[in-house]
Protein backbone atom coordinates (compact mmCIF):
# COMPACT_ATOMS: atom_id res chain seq x y z
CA UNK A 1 118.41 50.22 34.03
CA UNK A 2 117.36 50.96 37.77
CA UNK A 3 115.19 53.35 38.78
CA UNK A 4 116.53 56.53 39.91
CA UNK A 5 115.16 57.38 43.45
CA UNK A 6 115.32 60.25 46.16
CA UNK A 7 114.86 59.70 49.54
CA UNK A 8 113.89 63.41 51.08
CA UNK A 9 114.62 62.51 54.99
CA UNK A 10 116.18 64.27 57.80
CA UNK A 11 116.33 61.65 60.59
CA UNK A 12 118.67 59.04 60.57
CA UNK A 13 117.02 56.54 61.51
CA UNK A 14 114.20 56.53 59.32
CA UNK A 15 116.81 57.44 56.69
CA UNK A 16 118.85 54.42 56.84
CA UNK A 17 115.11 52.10 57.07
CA UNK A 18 114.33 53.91 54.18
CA UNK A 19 117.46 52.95 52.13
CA UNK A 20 117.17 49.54 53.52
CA UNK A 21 113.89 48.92 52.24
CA UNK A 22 114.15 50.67 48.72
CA UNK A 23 117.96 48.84 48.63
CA UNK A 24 116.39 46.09 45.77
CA UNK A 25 116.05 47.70 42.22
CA UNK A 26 116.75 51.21 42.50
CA UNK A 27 119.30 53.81 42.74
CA UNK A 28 119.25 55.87 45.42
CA UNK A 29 119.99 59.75 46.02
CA UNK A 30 119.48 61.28 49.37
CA UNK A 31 118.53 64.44 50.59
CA UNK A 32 118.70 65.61 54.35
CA UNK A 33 117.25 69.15 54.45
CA UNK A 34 114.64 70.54 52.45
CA UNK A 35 117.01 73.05 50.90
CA UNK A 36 119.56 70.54 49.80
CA UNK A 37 116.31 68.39 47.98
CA UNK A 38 115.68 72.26 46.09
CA UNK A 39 119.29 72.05 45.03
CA UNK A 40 119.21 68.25 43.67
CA UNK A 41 116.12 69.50 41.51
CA UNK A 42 118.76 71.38 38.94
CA UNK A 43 120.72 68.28 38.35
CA UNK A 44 118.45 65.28 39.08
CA UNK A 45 115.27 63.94 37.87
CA UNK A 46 114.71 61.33 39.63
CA UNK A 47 111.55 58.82 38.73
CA UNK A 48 110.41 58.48 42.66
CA UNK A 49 111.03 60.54 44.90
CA UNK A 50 109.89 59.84 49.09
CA UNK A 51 109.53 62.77 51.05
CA UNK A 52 109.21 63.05 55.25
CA UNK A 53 106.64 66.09 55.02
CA UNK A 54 107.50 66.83 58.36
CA UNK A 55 111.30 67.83 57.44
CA UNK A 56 111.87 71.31 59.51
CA UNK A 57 113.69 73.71 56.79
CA UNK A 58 111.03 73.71 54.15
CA UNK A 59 107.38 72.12 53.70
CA UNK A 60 107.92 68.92 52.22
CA UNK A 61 104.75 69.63 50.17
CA UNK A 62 106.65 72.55 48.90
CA UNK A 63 109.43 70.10 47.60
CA UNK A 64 106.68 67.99 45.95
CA UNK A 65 105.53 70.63 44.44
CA UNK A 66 108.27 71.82 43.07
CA UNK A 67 109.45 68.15 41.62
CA UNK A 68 105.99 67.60 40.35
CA UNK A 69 106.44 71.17 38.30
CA UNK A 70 109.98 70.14 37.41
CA UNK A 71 109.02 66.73 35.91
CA UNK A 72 105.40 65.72 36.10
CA UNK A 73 106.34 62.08 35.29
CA UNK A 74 107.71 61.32 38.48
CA UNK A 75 105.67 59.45 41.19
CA UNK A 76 106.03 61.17 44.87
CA UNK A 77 104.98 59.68 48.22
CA UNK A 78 104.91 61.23 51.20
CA UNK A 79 105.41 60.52 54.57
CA UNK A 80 104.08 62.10 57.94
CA UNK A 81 103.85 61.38 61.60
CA UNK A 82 100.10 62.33 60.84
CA UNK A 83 97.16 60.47 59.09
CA UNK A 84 94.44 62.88 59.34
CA UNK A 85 91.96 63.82 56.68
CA UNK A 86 94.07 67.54 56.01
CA UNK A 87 97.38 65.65 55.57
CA UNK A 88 95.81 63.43 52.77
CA UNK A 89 94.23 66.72 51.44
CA UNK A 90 97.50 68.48 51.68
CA UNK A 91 99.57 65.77 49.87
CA UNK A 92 96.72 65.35 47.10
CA UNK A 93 96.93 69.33 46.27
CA UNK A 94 100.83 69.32 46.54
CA UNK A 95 100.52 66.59 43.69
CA UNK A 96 101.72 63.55 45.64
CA UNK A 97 101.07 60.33 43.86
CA UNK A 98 100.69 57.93 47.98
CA UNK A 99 100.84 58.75 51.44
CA UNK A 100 102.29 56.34 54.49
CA UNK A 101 102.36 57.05 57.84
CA UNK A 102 105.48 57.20 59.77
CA UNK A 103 106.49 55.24 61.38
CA UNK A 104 105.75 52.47 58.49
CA UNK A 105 105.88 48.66 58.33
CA UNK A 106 108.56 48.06 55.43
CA UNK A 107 106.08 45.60 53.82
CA UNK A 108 103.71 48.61 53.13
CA UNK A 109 106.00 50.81 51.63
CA UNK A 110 107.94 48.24 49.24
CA UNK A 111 104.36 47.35 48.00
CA UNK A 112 103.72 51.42 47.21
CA UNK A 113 106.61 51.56 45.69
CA UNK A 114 106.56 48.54 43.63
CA UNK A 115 102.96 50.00 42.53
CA UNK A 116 104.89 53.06 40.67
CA UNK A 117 107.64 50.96 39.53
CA UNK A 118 104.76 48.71 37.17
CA UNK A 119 103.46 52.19 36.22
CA UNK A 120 107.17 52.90 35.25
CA UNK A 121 107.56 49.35 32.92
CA UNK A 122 103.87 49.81 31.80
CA UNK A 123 104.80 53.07 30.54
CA UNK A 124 107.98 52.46 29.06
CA UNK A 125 106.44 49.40 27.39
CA UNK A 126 103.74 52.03 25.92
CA UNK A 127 106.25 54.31 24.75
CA UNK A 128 108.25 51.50 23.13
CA UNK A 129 105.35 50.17 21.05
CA UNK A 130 104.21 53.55 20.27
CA UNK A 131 107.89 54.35 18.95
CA UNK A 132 107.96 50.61 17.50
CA UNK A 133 104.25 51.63 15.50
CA UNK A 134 105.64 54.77 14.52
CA UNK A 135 108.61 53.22 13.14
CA UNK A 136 106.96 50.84 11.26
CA UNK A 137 104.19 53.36 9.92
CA UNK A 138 106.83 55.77 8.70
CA UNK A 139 108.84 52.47 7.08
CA UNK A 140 105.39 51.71 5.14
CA UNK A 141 105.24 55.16 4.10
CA UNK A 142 109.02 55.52 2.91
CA UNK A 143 108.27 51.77 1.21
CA UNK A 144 105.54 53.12 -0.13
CA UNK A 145 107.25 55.98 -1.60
CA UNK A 146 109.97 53.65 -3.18
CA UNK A 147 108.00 51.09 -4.67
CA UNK A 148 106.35 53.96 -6.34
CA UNK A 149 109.34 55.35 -7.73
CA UNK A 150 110.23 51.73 -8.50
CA UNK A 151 106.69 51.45 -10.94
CA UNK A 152 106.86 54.20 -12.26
CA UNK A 153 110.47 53.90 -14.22
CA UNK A 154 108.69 50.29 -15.00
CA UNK A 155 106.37 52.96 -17.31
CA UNK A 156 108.77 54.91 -18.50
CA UNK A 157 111.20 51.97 -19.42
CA UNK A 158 108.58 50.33 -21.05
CA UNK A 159 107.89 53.40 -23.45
CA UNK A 160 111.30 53.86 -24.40
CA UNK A 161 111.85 53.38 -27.66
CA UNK A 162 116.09 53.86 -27.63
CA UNK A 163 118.61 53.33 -25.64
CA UNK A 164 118.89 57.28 -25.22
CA UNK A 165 115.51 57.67 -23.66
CA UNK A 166 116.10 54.31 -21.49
CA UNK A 167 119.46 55.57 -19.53
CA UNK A 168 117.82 58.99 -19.35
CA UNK A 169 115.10 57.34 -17.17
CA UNK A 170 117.45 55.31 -15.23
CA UNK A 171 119.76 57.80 -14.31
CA UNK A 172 116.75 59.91 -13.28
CA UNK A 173 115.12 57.48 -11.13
CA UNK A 174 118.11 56.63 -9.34
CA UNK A 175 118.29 60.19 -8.80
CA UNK A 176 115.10 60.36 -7.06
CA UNK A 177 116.26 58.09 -4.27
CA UNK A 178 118.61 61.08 -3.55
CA UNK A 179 121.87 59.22 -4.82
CA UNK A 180 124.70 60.69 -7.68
CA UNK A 181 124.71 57.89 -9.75
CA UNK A 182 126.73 57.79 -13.49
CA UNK A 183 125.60 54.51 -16.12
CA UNK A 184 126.97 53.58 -19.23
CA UNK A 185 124.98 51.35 -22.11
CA UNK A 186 127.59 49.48 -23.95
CA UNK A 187 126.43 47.44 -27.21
CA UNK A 188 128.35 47.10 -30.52
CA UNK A 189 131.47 48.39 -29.27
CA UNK A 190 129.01 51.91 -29.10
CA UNK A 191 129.00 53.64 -25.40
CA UNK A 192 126.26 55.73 -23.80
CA UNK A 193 127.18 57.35 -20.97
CA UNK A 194 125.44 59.79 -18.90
CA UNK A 195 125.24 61.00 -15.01
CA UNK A 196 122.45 62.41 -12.41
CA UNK A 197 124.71 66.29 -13.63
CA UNK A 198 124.07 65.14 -17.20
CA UNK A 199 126.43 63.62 -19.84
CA UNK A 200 129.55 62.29 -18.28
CA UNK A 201 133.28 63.28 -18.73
CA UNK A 202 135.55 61.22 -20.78
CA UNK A 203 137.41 60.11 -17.58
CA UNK A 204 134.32 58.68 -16.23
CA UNK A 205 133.17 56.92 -19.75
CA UNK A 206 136.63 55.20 -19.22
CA UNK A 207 136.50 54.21 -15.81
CA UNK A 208 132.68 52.49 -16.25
CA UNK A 209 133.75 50.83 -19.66
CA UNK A 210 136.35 49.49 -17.34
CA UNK A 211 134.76 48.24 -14.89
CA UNK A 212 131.94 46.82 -16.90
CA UNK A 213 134.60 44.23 -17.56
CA UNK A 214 134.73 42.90 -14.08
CA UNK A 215 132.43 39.51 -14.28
CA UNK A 216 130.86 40.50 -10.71
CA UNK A 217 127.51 41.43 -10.58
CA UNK A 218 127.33 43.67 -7.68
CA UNK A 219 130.35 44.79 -5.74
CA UNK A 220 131.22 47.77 -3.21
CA UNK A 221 134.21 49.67 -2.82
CA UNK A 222 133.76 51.75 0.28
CA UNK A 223 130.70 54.04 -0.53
CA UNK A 224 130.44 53.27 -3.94
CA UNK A 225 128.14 50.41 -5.06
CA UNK A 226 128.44 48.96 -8.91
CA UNK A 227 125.59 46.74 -10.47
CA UNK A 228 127.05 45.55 -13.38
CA UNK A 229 124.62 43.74 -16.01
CA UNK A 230 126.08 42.66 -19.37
CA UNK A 231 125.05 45.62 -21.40
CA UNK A 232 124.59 48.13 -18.82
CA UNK A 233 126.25 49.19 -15.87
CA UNK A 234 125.46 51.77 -13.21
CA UNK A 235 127.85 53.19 -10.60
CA UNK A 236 126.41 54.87 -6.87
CA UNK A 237 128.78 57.28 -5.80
CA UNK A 238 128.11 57.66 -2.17
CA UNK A 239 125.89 55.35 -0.63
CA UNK A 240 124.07 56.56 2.75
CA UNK A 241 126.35 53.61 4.25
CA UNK A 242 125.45 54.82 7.89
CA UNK A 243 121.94 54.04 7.70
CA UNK A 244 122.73 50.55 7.17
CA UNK A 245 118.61 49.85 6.97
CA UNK A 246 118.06 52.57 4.31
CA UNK A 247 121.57 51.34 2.60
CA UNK A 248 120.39 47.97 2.30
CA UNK A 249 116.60 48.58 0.95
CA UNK A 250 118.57 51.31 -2.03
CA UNK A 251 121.33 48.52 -2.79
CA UNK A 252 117.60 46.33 -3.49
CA UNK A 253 116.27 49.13 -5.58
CA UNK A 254 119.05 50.01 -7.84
CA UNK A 255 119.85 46.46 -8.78
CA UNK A 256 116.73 46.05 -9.69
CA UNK A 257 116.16 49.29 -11.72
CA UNK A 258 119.38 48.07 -13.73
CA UNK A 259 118.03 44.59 -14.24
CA UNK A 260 115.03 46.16 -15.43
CA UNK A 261 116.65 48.28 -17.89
CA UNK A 262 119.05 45.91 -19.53
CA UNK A 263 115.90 43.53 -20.26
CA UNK A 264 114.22 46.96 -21.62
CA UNK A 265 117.40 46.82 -23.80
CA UNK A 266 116.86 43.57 -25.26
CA UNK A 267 113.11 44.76 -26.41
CA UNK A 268 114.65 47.68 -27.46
CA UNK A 269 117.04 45.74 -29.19
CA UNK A 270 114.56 43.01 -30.40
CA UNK A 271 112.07 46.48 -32.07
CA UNK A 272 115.09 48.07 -33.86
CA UNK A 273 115.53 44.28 -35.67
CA UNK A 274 111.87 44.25 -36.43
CA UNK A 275 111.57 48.12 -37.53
CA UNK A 276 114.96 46.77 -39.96
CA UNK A 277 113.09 44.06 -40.86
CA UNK A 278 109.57 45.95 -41.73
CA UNK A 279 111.83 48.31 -43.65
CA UNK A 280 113.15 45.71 -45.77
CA UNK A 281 109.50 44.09 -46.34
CA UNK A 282 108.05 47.72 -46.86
CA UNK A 283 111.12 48.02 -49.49
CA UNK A 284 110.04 44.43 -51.34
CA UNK A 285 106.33 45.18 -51.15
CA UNK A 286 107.36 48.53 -52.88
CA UNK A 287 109.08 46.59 -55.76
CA UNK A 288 106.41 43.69 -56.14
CA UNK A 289 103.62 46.57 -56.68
CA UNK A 290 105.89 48.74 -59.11
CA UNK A 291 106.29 44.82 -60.90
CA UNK A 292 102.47 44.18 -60.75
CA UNK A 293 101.48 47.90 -62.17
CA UNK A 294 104.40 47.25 -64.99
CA UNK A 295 102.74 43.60 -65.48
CA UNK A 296 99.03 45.16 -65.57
CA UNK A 297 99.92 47.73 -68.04
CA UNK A 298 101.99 45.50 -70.22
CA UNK A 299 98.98 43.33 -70.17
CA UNK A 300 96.43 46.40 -70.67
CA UNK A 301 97.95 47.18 -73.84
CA UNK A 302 98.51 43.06 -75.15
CA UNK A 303 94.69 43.02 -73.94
CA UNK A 304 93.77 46.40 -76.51
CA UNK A 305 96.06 44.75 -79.06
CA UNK A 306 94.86 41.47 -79.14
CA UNK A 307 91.07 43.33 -79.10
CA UNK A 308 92.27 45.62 -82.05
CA UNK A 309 93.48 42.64 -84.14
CA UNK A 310 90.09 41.00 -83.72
CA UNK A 311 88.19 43.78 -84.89
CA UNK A 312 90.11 44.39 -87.91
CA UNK A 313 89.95 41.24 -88.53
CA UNK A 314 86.39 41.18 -88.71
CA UNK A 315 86.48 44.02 -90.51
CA UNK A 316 88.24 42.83 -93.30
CA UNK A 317 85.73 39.21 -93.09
CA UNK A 318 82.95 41.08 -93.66
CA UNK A 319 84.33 43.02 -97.17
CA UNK A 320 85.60 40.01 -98.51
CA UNK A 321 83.02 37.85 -97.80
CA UNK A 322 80.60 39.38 -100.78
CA UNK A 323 83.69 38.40 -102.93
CA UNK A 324 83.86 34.42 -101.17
CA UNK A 325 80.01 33.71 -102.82
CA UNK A 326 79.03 31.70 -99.72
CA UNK A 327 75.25 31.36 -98.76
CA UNK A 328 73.98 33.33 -96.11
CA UNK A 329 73.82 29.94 -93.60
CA UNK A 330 77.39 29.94 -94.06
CA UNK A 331 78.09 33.41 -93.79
CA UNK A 332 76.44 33.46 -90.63
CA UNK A 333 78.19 30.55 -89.12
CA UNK A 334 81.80 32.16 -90.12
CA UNK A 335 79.98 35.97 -88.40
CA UNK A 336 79.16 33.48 -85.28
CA UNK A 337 82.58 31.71 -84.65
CA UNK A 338 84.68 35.10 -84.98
CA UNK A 339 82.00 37.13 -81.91
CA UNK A 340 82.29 33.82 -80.28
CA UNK A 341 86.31 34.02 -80.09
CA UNK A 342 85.93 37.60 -79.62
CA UNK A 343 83.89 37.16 -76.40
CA UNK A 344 86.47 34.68 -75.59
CA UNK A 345 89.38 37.12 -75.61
CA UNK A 346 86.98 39.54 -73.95
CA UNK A 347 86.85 36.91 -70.67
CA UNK A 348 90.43 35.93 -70.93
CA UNK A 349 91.23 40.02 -70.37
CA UNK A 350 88.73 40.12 -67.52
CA UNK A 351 90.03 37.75 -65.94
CA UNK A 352 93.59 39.36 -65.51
CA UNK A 353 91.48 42.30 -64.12
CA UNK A 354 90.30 39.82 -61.52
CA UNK A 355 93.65 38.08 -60.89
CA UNK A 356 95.22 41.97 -60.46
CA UNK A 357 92.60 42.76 -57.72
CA UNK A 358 93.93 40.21 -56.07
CA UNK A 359 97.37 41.08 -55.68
CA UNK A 360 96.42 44.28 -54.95
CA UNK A 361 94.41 43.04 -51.75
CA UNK A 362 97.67 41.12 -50.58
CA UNK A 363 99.54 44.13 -50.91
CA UNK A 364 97.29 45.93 -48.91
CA UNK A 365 97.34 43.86 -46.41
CA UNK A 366 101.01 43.32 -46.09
CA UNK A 367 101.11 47.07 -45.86
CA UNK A 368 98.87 47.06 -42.85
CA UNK A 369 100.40 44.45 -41.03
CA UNK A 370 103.89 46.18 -41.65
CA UNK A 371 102.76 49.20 -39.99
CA UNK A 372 101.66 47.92 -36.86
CA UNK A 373 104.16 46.60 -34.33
CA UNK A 374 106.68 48.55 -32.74
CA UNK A 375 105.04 51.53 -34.43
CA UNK A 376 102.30 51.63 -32.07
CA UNK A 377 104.62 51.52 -28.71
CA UNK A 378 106.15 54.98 -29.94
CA UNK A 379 102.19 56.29 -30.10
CA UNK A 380 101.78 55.37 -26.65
CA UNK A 381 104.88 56.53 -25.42
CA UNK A 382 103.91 60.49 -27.41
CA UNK A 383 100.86 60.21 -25.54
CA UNK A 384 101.80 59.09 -21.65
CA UNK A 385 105.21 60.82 -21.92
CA UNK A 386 103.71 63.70 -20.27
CA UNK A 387 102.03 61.97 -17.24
CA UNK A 388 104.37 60.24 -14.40
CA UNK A 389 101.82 59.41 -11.81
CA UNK A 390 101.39 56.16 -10.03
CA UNK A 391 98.46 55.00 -7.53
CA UNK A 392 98.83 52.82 -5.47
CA UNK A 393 96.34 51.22 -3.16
């Protein structure tokens, strides 16, 4: 775009040189009295403006002073039949940028001019980097901001233990990029729907469980935008579609908060089969102990029979023996072999003590192992749930 440029002259002659020489480049406006230069200031700004000092209605340093108070930006040189020391000094004070003598060599003043004109491009080419660095600060900032927002449903996904709690924090972080979104989890011919308002209406259930159907992964219709994973599905309802950069960087986002979620849902999915399955082994560890303690007293009271039986029968050995007339040699040697049986039983029994320990140190352990593993997900999630803060470096 050319320069706009005012030539402030009332003689002809040095008028028409004037357009002549500033002809390449620029656009030119043209005042012929001082007065008429006062009246262009209301609805021009132009970026140079020449002015013959020596016009005869109005100081010509009064016109550059008034430009220069209108729109300090714009470069003014000034012309005059003189080239003394006070005409420099006046020009300088008036705010004027050059000074040429009239009459000029064209050479001379197509060289001052085409001094402002690099100030002009090295100016503009300031103002577009700065605008360019701005840009691109405030984009690192808004990133920033959005890849923040982005981690933190990663740790809130990651703690939810149901499906409930999972489109909860979908639907909320969508809602934090500033959209109205509605999402539906679909699994077992069950449907959980909910919106950024809360739960949805039955019209909208329908309309997601319909479109979950579609095989497409991400479509648009107008300002809505659909990601559509196998087990969940989340509808935008008015994208920002006229800031195509912003539009773009949210369609990113979503799709990836939903592709996040429905892999959440197979954990979720994969914990619920283990908690089923730890329920099952809890149940079975419950009947094995109930079948050891039934074993272990059953064998308790075999153990005090058997001991019982023994003992009687000892008992009875010793009163009959006076009757049996044995020596004492042999007496002795019968009193040996029924302790020595006895101590035998005595072993046998300890040894089911032993073997019951045992069994009750696999239980245990079972136990333990049983209640580790998803359990200990929901004990982080009661203990985070409360803090949402991400850094980021």
């Amino acid at each position: 775009m050319p320069l706009q440029l005012l030539i402030v002259e009332h003689d002809n002659d040095s008028s028409r040189q004037l357009r002549l020489a500033c002809s390449d480049g620029y656009e030119i406006h043209q005042a012929n009295t001082g007065i008429a230069a006062l009246a262009l200031l209301k609805q021009l700004q132009p970026d140079i403006v020449v002015i013959n000092v020596d016009i005869p209605d109005i100081s010509g340093y009064e016109i550059c002073q008034a430009y220069k108070a209108q729109q300090a930006d714009c470069y003014v040189l000034c012309i005059s039949q003189h080239d003394h020391r006070a005409a420099y000094s006046a020009a300088y004070e008036a705010g004027a940028d050059d000074f040429i003598k009239h009459p000029f060599e064209t050479g001379e003043l197509q060289q001052k001019l085409s001094v402002f004109k690099r100030h002009y491009d090295a100016i503009e080419h300031l103002q577009s980097s700065i605008k360019t660095a701005t840009d691109t600060a405030l984009q690192a900032i808004s990133n920033t901001a959005e890849l923040g927002t982005l981690i933190n449903f990663f740790k809130k996904s990651s703690l939810a233990s149901n499906k409930t709690d999972l489109l909860a924090a979908l639907v909320q972080t969508a809602s934090q990029f500033n959209l109205q979104v509605a999402a539906q989890i679909h699994h077992k011919n069950q449907l959980t729907t909910l919106n950024s308002n809360g739960r949805s209406s039955p019209l909208e259930e329908h309309m997601l469980q319909t479109l979950a159907q579609d095989s497409q992964r991400i479509y648009e219709m107008g300002k809505r935008l659909i990601i559509n994973f196998p087990r969940i599905i989340l509808q935008v309802k008015a994208m920002p579609t006229e800031q195509p950069e912003l539009c773009g960087r949210l369609r990113d986002h979503i799709a990836i908060l939903v592709e996040a979620a429905e892999n959440r849902f197979d954990g979720i999915l994969n914990e619920e089969q283990i908690r089923g399955q730890q329920a099952l082994t809890l149940d079975a560890i419950g009947l094995i102990q109930k079948s050891i303690q039934k074993l272990e007293e059953e064998y308790r009271q075999q153990a005090g029979s058997s001991m019982r039986l023994f003992t009687e029968l000892q008992d009875k050995f010793e009163q009959k023996m006076v009757y049996l007339g044995l020596t004492d040699s042999q007496e002795g040697a019968l009193f040996d072999m029924i302790s020595h049986s006895l101590q035998e039983a005595t072993q046998i029994y300890d040894q089911g003590l032993s073997l019951d320990d045992e069994f009750s140190h696999v239980i245990a352990t079972l136990l333990y192992l049983t209640q580790q593993s998803p359990n200990a997900a929901e004990k982080a999630r009661l203990s985070t749930e409360s803090s949402d803060d991400i850094m980021l470096f």
